[in-house]
Protein backbone atom coordinates (compact mmCIF):
# COMPACT_ATOMS: atom_id res chain seq x y z
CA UNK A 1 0.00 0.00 0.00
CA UNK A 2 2.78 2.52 0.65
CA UNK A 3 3.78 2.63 -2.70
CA UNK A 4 0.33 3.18 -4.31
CA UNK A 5 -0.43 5.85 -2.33
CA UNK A 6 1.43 8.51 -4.51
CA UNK A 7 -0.42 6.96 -7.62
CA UNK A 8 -3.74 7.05 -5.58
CA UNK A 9 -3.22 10.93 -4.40
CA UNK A 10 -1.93 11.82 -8.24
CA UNK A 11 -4.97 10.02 -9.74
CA UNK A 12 -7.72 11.74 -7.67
CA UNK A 13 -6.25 15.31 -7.67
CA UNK A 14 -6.05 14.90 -11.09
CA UNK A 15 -9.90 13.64 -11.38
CA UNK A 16 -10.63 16.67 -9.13
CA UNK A 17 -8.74 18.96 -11.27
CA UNK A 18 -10.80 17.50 -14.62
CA UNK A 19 -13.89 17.86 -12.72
CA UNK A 20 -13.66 21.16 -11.97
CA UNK A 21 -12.73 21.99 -15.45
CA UNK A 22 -15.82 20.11 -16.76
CA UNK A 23 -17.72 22.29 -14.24
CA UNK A 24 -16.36 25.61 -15.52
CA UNK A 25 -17.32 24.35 -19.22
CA UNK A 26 -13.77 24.38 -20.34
CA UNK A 27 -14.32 21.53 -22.52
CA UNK A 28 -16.33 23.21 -25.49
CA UNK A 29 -13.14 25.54 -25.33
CA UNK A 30 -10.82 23.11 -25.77
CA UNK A 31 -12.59 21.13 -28.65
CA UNK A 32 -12.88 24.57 -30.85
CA UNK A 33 -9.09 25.23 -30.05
CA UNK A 34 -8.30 21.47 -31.61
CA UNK A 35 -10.58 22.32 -34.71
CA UNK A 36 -8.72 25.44 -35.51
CA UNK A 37 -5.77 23.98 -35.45
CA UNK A 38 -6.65 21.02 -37.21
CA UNK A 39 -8.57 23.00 -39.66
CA UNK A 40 -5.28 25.10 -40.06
CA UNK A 41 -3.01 22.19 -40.01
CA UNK A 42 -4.59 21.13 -43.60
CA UNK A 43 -4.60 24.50 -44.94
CA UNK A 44 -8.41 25.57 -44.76
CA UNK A 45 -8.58 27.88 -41.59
C-alpha cells in the first residue's frame, strides 16, 4: 500500500482537477481550439 499511495493521491487530484474543469465548461473551449488547429493544419482555416 505505501507505494500506491502517490499513484492514488496523483490520480484523484487529477480527477478533481478535470472535474472542476468540466464544471467551468472548459471543454467546449478546448474542442474549438483542436478544430482550428486542425482545420489550419490542412490549410483551410
Amino acid at each position: 500500500m505505501k507505494n500506491r499511495l502517490p499513484a492514488i493521491i496523483i490520480l484523484l487530484s487529477g480527477s478533481l482537477l478535470a472535474g472542476i474543469g468540466l464544471w467551468r465548461g472548459e471543454a467546449g473551449e478546448i474542442l474549438l481550439k483542436g478544430i482550428r488547429i486542425c482545420l489550419e493544419c490542412i490549410g483551410i482555416g
